[in-house]
C-alpha atoms as a PDB file:
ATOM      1  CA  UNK A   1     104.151 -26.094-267.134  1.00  0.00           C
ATOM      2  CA  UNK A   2     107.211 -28.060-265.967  1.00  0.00           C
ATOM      3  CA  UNK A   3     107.161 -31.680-266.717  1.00  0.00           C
ATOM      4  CA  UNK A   4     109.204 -33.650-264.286  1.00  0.00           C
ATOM      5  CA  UNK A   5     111.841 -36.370-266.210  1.00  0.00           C
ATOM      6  CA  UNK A   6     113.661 -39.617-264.902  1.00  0.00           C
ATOM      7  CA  UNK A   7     116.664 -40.922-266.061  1.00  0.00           C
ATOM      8  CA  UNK A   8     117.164 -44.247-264.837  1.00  0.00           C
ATOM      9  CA  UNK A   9     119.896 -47.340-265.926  1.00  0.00           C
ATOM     10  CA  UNK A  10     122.922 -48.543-265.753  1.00  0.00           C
ATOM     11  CA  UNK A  11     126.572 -46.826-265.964  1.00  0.00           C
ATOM     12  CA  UNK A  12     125.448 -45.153-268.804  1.00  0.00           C
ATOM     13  CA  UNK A  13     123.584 -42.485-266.863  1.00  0.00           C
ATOM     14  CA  UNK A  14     126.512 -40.999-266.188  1.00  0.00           C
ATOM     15  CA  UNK A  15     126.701 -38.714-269.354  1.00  0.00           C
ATOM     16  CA  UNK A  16     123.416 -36.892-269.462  1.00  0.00           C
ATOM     17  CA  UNK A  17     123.796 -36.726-265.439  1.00  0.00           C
ATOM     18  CA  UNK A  18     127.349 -34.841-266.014  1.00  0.00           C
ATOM     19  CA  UNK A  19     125.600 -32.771-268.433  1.00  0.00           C
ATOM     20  CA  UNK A  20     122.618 -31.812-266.098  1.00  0.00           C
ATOM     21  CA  UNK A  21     123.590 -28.043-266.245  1.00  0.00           C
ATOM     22  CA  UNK A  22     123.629 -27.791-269.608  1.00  0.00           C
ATOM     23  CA  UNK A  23     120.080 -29.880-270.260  1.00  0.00           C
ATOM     24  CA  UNK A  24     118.684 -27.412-267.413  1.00  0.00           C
ATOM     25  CA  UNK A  25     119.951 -24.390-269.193  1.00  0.00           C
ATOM     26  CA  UNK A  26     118.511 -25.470-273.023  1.00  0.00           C
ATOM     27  CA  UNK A  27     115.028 -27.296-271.089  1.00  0.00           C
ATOM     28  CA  UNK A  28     113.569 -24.984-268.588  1.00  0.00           C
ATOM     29  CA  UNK A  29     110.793 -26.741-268.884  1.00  0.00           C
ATOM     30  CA  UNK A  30     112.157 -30.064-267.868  1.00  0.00           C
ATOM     31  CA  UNK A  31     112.955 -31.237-264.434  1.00  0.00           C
ATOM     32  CA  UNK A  32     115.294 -34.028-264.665  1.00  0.00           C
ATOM     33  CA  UNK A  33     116.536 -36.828-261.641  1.00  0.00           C
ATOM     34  CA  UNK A  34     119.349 -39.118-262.578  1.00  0.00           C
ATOM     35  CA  UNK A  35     118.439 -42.972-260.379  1.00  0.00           C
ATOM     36  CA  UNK A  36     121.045 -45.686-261.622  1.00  0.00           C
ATOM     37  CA  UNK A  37     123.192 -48.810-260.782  1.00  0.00           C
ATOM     38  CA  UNK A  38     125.949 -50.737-262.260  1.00  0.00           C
ATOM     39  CA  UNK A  39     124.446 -53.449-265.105  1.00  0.00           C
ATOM     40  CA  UNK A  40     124.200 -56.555-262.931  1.00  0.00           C
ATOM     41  CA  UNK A  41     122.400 -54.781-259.861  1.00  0.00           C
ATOM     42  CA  UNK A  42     120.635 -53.043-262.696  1.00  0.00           C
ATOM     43  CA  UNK A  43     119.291 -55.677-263.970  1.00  0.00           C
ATOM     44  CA  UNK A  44     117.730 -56.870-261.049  1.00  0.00           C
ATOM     45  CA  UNK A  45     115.794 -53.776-259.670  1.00  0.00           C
ATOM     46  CA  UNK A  46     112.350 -53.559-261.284  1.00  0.00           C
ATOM     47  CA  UNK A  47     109.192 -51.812-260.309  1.00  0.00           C
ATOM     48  CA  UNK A  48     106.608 -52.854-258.394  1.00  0.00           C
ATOM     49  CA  UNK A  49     102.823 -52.168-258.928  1.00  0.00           C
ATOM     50  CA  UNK A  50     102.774 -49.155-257.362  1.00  0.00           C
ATOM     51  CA  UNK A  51     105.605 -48.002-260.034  1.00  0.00           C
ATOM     52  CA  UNK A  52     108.525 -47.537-257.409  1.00  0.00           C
ATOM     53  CA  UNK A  53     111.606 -48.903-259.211  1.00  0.00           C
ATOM     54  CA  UNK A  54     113.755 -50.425-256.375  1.00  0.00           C
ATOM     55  CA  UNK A  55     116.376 -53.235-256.004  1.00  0.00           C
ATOM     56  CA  UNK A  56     114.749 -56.979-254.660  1.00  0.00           C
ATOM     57  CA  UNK A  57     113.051 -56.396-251.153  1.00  0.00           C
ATOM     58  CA  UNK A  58     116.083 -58.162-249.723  1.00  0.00           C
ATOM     59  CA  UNK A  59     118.915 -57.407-250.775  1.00  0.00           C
ATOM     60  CA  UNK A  60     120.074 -55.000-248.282  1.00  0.00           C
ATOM     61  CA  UNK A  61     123.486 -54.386-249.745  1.00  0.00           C
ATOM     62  CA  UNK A  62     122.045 -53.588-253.042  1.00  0.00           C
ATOM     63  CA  UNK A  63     120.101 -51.108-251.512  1.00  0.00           C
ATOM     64  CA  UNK A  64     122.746 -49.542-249.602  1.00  0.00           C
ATOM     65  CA  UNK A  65     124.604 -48.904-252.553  1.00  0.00           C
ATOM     66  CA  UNK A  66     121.875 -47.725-254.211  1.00  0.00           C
ATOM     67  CA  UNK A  67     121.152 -44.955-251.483  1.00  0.00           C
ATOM     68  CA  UNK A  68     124.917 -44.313-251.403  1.00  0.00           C
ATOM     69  CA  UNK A  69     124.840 -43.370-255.242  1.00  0.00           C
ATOM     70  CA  UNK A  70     121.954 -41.895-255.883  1.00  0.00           C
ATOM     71  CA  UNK A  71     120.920 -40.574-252.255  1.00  0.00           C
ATOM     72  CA  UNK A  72     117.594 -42.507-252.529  1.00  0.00           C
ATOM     73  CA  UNK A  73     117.603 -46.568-252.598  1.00  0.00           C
ATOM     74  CA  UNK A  74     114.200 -46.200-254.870  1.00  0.00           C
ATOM     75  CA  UNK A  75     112.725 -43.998-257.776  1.00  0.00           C
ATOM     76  CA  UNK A  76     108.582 -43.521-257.660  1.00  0.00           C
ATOM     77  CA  UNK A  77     108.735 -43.750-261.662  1.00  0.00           C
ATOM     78  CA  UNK A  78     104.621 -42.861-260.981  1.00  0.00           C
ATOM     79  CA  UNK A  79     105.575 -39.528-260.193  1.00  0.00           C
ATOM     80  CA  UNK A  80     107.380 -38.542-263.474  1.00  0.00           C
ATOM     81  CA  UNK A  81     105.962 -37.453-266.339  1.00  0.00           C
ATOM     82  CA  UNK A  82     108.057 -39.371-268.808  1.00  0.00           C
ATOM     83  CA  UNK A  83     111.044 -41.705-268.078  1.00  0.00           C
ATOM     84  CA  UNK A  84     113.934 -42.948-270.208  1.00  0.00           C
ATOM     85  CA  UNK A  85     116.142 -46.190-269.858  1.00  0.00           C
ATOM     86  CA  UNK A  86     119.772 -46.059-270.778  1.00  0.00           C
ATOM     87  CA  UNK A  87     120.371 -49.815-271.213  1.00  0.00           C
ATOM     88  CA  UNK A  88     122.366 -52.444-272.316  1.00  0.00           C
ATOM     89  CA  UNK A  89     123.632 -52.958-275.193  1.00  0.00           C
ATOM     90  CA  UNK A  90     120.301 -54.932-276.041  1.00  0.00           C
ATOM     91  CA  UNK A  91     121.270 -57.665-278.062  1.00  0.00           C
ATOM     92  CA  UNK A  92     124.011 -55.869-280.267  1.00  0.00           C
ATOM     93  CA  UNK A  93     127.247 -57.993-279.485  1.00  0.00           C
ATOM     94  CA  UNK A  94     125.576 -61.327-279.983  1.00  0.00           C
ATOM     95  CA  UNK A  95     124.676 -59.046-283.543  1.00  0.00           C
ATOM     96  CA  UNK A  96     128.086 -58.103-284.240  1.00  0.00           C
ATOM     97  CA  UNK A  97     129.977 -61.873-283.165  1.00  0.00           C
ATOM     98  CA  UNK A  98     127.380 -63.392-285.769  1.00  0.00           C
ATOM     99  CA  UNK A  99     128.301 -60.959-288.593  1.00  0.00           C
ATOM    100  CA  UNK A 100     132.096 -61.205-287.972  1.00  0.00           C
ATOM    101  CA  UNK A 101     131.933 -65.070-288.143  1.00  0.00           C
ATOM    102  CA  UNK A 102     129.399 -65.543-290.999  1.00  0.00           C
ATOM    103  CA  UNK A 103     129.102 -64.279-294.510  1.00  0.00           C
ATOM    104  CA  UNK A 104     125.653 -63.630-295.210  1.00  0.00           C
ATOM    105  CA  UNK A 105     124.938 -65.056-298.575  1.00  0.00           C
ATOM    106  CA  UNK A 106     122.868 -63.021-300.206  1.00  0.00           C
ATOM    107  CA  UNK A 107     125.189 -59.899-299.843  1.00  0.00           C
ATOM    108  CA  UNK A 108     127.924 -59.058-302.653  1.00  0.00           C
ATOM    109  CA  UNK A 109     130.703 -58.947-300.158  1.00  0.00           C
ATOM    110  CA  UNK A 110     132.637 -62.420-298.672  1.00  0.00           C
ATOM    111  CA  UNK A 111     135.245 -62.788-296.828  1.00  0.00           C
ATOM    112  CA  UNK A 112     136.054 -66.388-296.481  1.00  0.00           C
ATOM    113  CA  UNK A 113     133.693 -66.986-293.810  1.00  0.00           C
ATOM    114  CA  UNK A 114     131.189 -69.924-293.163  1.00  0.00           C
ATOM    115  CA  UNK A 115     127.999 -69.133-294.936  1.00  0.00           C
ATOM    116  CA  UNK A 116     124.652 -67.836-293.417  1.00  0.00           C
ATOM    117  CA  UNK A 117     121.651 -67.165-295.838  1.00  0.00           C
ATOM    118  CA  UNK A 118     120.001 -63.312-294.824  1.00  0.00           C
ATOM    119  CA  UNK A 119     116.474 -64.891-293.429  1.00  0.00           C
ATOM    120  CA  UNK A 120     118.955 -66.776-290.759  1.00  0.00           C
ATOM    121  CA  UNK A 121     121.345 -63.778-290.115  1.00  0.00           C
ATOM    122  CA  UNK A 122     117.811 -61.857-289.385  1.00  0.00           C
ATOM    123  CA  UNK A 123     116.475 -64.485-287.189  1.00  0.00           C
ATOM    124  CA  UNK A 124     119.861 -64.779-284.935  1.00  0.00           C
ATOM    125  CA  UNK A 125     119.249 -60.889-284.572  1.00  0.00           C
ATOM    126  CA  UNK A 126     115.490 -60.929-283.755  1.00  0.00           C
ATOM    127  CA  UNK A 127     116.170 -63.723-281.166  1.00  0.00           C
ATOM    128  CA  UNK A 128     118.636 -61.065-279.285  1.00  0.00           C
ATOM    129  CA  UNK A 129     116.987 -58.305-279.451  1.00  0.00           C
ATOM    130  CA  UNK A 130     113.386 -60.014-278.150  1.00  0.00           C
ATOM    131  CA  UNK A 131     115.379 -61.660-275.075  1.00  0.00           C
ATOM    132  CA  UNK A 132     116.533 -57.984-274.013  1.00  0.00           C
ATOM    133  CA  UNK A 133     113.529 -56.342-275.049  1.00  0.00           C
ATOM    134  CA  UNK A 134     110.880 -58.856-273.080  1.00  0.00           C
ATOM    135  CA  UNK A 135     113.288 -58.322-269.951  1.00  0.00           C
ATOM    136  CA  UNK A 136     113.075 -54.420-270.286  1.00  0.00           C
ATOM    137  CA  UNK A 137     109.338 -54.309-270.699  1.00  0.00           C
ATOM    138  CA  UNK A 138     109.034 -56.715-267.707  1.00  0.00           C
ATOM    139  CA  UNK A 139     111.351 -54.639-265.225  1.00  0.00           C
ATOM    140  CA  UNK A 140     109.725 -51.449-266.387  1.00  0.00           C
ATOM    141  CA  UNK A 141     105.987 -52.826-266.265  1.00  0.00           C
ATOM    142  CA  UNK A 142     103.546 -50.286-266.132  1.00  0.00           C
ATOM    143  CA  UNK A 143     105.251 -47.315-267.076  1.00  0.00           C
ATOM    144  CA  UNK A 144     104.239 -44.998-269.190  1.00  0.00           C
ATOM    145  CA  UNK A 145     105.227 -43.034-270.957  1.00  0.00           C
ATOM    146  CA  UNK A 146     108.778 -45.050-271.393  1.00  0.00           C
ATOM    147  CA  UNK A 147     111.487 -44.247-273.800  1.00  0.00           C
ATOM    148  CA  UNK A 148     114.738 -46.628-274.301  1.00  0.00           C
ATOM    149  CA  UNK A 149     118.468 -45.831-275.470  1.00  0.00           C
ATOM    150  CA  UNK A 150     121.130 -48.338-275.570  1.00  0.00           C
ATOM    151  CA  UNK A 151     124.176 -48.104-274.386  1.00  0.00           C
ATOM    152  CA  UNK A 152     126.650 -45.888-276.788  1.00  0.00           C
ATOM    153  CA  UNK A 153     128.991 -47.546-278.973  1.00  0.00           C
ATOM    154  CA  UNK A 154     131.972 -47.206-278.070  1.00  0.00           C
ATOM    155  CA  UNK A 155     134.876 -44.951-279.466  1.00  0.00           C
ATOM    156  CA  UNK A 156     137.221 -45.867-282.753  1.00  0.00           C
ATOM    157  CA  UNK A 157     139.619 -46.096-280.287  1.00  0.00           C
ATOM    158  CA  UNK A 158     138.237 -49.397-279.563  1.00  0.00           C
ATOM    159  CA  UNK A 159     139.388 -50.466-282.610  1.00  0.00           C
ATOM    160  CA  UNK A 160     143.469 -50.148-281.893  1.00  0.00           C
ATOM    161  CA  UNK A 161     145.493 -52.767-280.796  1.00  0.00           C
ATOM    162  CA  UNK A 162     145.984 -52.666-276.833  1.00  0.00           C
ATOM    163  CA  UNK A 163     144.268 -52.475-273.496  1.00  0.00           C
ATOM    164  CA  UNK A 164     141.215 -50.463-275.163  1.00  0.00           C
ATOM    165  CA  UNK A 165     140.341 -52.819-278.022  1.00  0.00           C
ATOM    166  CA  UNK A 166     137.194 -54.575-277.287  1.00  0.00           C
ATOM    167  CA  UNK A 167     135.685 -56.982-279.677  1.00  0.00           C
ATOM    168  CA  UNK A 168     133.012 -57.422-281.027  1.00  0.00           C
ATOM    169  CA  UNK A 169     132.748 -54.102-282.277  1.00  0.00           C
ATOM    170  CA  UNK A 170     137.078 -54.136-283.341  1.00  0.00           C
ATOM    171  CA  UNK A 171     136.537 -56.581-285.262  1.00  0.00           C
ATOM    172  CA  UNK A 172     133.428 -55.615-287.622  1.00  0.00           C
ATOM    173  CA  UNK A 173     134.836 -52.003-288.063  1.00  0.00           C
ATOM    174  CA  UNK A 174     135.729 -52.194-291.310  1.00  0.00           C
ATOM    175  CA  UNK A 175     132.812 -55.169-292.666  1.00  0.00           C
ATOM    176  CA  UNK A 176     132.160 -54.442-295.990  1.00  0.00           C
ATOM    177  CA  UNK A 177     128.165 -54.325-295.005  1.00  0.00           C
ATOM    178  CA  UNK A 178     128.433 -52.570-291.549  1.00  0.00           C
ATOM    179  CA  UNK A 179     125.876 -49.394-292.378  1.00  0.00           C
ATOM    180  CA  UNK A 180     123.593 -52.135-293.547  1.00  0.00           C
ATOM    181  CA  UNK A 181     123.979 -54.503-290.151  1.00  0.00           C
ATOM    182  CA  UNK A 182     123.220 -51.250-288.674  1.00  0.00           C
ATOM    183  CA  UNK A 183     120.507 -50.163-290.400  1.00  0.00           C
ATOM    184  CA  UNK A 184     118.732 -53.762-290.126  1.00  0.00           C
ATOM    185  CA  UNK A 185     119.773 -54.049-286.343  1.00  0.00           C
ATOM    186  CA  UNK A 186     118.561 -50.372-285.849  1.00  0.00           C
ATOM    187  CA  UNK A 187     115.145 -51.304-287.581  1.00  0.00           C
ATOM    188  CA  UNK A 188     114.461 -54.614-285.454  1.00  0.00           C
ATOM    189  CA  UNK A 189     115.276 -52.712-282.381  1.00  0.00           C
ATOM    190  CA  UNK A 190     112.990 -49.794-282.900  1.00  0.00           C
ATOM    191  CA  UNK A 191     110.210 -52.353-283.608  1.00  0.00           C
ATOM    192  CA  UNK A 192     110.749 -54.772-280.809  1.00  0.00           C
ATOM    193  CA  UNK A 193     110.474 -52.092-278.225  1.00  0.00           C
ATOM    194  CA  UNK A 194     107.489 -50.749-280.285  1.00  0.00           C
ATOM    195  CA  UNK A 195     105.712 -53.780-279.995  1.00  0.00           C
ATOM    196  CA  UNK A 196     105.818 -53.446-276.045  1.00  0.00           C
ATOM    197  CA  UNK A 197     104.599 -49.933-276.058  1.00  0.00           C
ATOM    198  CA  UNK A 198     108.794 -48.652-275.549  1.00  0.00           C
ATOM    199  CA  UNK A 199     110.118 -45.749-277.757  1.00  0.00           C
ATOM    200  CA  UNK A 200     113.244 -46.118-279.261  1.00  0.00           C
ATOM    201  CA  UNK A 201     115.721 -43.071-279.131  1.00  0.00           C
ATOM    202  CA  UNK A 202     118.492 -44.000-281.313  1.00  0.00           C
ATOM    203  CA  UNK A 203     122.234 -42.894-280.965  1.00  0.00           C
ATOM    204  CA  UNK A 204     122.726 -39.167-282.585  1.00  0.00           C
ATOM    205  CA  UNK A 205     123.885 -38.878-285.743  1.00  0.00           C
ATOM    206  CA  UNK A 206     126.800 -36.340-284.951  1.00  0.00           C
ATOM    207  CA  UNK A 207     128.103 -38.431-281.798  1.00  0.00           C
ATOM    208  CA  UNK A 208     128.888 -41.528-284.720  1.00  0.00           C
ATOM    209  CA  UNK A 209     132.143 -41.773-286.292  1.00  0.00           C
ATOM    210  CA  UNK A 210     131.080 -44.914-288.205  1.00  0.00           C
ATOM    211  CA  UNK A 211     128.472 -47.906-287.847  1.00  0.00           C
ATOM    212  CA  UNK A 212     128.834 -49.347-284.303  1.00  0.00           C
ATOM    213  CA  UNK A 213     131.506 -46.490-283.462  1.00  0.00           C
ATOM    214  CA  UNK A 214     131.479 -43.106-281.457  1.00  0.00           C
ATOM    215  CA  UNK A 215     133.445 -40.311-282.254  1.00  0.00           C
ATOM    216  CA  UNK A 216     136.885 -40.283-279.765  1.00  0.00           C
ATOM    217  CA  UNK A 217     135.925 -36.728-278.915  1.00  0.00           C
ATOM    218  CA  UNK A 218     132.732 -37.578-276.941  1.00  0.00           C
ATOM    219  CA  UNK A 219     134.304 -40.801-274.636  1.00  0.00           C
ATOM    220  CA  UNK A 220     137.132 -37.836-273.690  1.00  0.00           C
ATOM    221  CA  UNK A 221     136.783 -36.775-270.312  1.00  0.00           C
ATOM    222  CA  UNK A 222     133.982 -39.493-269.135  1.00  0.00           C
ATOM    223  CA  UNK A 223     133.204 -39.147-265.360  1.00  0.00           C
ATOM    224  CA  UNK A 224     131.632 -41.937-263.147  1.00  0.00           C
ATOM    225  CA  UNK A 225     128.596 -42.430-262.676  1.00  0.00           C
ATOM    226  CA  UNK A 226     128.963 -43.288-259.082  1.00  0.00           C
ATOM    227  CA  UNK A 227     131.734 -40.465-258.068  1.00  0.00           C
ATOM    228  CA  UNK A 228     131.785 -37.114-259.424  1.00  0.00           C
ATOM    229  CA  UNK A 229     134.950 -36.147-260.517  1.00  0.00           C
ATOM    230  CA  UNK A 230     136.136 -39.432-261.045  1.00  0.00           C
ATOM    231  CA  UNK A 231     137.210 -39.766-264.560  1.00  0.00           C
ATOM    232  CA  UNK A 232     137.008 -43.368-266.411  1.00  0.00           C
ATOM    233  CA  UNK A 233     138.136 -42.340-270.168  1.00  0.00           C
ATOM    234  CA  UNK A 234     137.702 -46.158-270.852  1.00  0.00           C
ATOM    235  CA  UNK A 235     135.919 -45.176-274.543  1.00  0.00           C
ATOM    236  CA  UNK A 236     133.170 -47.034-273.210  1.00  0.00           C
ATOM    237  CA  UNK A 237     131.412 -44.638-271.082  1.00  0.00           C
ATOM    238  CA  UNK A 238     130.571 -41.048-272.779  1.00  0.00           C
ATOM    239  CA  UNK A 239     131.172 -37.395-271.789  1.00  0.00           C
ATOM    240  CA  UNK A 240     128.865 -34.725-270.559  1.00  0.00           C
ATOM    241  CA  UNK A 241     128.654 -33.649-274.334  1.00  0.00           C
ATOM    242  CA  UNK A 242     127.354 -36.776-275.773  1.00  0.00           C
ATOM    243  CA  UNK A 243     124.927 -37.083-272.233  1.00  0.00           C
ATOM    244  CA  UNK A 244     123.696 -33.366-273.979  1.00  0.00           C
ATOM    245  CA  UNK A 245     123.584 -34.255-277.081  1.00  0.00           C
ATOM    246  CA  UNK A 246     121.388 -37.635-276.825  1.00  0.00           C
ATOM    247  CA  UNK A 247     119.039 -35.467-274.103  1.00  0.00           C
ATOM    248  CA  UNK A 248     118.651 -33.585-277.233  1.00  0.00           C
ATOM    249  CA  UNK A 249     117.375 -36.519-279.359  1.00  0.00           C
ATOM    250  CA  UNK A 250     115.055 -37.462-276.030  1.00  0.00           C
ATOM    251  CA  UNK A 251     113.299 -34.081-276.384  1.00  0.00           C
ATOM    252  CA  UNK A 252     112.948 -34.019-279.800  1.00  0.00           C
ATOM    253  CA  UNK A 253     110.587 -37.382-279.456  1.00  0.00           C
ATOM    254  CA  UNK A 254     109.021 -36.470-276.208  1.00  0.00           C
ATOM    255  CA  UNK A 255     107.957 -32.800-277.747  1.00  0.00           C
ATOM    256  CA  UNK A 256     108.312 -33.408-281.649  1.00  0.00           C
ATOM    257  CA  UNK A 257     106.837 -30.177-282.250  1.00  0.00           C
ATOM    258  CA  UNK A 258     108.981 -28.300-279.674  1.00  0.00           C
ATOM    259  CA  UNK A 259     111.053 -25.185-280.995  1.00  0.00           C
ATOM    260  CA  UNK A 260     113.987 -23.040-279.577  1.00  0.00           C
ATOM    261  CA  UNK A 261     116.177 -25.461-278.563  1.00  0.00           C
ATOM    262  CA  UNK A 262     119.874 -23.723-277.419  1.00  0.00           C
ATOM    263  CA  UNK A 263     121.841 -24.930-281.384  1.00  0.00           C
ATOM    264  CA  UNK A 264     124.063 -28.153-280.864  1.00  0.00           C
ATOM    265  CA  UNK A 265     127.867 -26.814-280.273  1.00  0.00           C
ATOM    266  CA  UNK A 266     130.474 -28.139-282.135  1.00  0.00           C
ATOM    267  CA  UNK A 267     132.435 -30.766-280.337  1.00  0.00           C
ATOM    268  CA  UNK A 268     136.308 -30.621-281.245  1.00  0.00           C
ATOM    269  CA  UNK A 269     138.010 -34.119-282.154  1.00  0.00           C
END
């Protein structure tokens, strides 16, 4: 039986949508449709109780553009059998500013940094990951069953001096305790959304060069979201390989005992 998938969120739909071909070929099973909208006019579509996720009643610009880029101004989320969220970054650079300006003092490394004890370092990242989570769980009220991925990190190229580096995540590339940060923010995450009835798909394993960092070879070649063919390569926004390769970690928790799968290819640096 074919189940029938939506992929809804911001820019970040663009990868898996670029990969659609190849998720059709390796899923026959699945039927996916791509809905998104850039993060602000993201942010305020929700659904309403009959489960159509829309843009406010309103706002008829918002809704033009949302008809203009995904043919469709609305997505019946009632009709799907499962739906997944490609968010935000949920809470992570608030994460990363704290760790780059605090030493945590109960961990071996310091670097000359004001002091934060772990139980306040913990509480900082709780308190941004509920304030994202509590908004997701209220926009996508009432859908079930509902699966979340943030956005990707972004590339090591992020990380070089010029007009790609973005902070926070520059900065905390080479922190002494940055698989840990991850491993705690990861953690907190996956049980926030828990707690609201929201699985957690984390980023794949092979995509990640390092903690908070994508491998260069999957922000290559990025397309647009909102025009096919238009190519972005801002580090930022992922390829049609990555968009495959997280649909892969998707299936795996939507049909954990699922076998058969087409084997990952090997993606060139």
């Amino acid at each position: 039986m074919t189940r029938r998938i939506a992929i809804v969120g911001t820019s970040n739909i663009g990868a898996p949508k670029y990969a659609a071909e190849q998720i059709a070929a390796e899923y026959p099973s699945l039927t996916v449709r791509f809905w998104g909208m850039p993060g602000r006019k993201f942010a305020d579509c929700a659904t309403d109780d009959a489960g159509v996720f829309q843009p406010p009643s309103g706002d008829v610009e918002t809704r033009k553009l949302a008809k203009r880029i995904n043919g469709e101004d609305c997505i019946d989320l009632s009709t799907f059998d499962a739906t997944l969220v490609i968010a935000d970054t949920m809470g992570l650079p608030s994460v990363l500013f704290m760790a780059g300006n605090y030493d945590v003092i109960d961990w071996p490394h310091r670097r000359d940094k004001p002091l934060l004890s772990r139980p306040g370092f913990l509480a900082g990242m709780e308190e941004a990951i509920t304030a994202r989570a509590d908004d997701l769980a209220q926009q996508f009220q009432g859908v079930r069953p509902l699966f979340l991925t943030r956005a990707p990190y972004p590339t090591t190229m992020v990380t070089r001096r010029g007009p790609l580096r973005l902070e926070p995540f520059a900065s905390v590339a080479a922190h002494p305790e940055a698989a840990q940060i991850e491993a705690l923010y990861t953690k907190a995450l996956d049980r926030a959304l828990a707690a609201r009835n929201i699985t957690f798909i984390a980023q794949p394993a092979e995509t990640m060069a390092a903690p908070f960092l994508t491998r260069p070879a999957y922000g290559r070649g990025a397309e647009d979201f909102r025009t096919a063919g238009r190519i972005l390569d801002d580090h930022r926004h992922m390829n049609a390989a990555f968009g495959a390769s997280l649909f892969r970690a998707f299936a795996l928790a939507l049909c954990p005992d699922r076998t058969g799968a087409a084997p990952t290819p090997q993606t060139k640096e």
